[in-house]
C-alpha atoms as a PDB file:
ATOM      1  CA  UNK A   1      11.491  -3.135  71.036  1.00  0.00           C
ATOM      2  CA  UNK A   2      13.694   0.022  71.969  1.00  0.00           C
ATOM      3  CA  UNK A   3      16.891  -1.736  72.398  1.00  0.00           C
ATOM      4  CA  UNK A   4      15.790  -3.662  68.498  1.00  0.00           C
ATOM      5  CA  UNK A   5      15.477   0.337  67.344  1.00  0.00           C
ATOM      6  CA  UNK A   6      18.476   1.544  69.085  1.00  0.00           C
ATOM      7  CA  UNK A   7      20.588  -1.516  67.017  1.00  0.00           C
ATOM      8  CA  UNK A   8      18.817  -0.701  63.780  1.00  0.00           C
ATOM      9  CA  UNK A   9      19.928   3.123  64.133  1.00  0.00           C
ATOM     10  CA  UNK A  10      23.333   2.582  65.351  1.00  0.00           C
ATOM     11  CA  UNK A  11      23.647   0.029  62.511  1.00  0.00           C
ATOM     12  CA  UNK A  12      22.583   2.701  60.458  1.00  0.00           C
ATOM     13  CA  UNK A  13      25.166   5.331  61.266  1.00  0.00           C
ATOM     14  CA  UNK A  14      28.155   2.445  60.721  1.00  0.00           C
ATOM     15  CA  UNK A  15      26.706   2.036  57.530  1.00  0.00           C
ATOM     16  CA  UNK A  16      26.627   5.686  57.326  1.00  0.00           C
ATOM     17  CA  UNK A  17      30.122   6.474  58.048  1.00  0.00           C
ATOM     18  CA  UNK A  18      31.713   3.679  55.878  1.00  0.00           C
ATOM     19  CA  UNK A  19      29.659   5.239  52.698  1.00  0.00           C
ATOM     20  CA  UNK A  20      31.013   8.588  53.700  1.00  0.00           C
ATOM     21  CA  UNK A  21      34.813   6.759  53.811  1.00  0.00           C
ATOM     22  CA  UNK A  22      34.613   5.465  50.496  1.00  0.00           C
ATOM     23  CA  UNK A  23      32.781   8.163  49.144  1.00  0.00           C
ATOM     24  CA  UNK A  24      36.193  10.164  49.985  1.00  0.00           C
ATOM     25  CA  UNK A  25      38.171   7.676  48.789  1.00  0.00           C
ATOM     26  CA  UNK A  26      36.531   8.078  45.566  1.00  0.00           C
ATOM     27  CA  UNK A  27      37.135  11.318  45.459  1.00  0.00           C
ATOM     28  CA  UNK A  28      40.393  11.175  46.140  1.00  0.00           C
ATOM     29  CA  UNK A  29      40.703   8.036  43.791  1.00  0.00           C
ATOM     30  CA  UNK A  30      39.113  10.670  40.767  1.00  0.00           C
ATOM     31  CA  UNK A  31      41.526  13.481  42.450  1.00  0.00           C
ATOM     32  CA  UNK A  32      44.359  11.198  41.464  1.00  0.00           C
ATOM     33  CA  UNK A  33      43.151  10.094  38.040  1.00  0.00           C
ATOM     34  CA  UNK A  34      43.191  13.879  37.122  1.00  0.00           C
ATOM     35  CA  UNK A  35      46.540  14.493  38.193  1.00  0.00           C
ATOM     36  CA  UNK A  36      48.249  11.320  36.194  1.00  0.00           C
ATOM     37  CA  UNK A  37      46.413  12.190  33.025  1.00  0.00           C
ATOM     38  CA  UNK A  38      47.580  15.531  33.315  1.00  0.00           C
ATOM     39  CA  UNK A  39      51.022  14.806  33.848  1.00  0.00           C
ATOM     40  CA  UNK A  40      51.005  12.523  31.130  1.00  0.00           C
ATOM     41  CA  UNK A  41      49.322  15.700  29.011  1.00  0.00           C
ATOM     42  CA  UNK A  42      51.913  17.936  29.614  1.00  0.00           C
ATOM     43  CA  UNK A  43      54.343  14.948  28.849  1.00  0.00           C
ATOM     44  CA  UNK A  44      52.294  14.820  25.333  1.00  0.00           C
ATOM     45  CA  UNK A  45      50.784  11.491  25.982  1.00  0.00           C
ATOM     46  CA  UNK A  46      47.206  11.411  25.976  1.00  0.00           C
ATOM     47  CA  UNK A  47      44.128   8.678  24.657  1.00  0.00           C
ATOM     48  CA  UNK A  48      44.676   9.672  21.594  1.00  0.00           C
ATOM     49  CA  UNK A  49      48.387  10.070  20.448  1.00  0.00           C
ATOM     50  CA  UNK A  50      49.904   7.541  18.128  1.00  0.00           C
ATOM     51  CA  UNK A  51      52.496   4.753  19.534  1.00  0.00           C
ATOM     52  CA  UNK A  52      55.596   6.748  19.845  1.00  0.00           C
ATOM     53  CA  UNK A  53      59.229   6.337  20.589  1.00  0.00           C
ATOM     54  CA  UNK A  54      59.755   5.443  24.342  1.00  0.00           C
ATOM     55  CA  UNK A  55      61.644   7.089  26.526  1.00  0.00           C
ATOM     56  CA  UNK A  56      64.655   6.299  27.981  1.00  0.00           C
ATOM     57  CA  UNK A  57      65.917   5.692  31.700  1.00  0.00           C
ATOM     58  CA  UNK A  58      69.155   4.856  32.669  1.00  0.00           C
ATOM     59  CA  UNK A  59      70.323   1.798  34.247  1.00  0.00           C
ATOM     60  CA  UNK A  60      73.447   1.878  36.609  1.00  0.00           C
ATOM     61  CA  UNK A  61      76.359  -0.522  37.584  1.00  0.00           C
ATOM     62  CA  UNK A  62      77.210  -1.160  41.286  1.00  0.00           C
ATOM     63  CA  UNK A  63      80.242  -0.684  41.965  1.00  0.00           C
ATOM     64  CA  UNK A  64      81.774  -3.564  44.648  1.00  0.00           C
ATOM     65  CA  UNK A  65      83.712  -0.905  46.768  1.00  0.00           C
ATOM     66  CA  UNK A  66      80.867   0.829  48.099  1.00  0.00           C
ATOM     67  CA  UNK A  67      81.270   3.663  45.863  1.00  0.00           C
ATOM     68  CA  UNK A  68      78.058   5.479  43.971  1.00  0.00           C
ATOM     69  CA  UNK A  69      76.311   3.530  41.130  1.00  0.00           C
ATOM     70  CA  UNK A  70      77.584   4.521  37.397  1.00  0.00           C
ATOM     71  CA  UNK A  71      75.092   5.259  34.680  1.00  0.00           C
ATOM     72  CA  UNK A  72      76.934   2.388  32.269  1.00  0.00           C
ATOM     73  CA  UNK A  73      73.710   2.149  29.562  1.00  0.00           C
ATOM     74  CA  UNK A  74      70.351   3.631  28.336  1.00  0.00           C
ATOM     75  CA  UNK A  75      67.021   1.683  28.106  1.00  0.00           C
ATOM     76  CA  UNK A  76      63.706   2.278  26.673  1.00  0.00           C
ATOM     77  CA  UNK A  77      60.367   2.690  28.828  1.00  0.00           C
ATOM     78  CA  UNK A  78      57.480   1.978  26.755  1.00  0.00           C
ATOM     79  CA  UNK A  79      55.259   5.012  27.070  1.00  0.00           C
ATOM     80  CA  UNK A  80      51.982   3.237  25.977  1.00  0.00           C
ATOM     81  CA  UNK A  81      52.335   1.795  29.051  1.00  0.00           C
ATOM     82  CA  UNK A  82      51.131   4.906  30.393  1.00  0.00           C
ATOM     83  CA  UNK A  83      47.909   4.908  28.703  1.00  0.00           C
ATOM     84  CA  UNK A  84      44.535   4.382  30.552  1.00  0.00           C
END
């Protein structure tokens, strides 16, 4: 009977400690969350702004000799993409 108890309890505290893990991984999870949608905030994309213009980003040639990549041409990002 003591060694079912002494299962049931040590049971217990596994179960114990993985709730406390994901509890901080929720946190950290919500941490997170708050951080993105304030970037995107500050970057003036939020739930409620219209479809806008997207950004751009650059894309870049290789060049065969080993020297550094060239910006050669300007693409669009899609900033709705951001949205959550």
């Amino acid at each position: 009977m003591e060694a079912r108890l002494a299962r049931v309890e040590k049971q217990m505290d596994e179960m114990a400690k993985l709730l406390a893990t994901m509890e901080n991984r929720l946190i950290m999870i919500e941490e997170l969350v708050r951080k993105i949608i304030q970037c995107l905030k500050y970057q003036g994309i939020d739930e409620n702004s219209e479809p806008s213009r997207p950004s751009r980003f650059p894309d870049y040639q290789e060049m065969s000799d080993g020297a550094p990549a060239v910006e050669t041409a300007v693409h669009t990002i899609n900033r709705d993409w951001f949205k959550l």
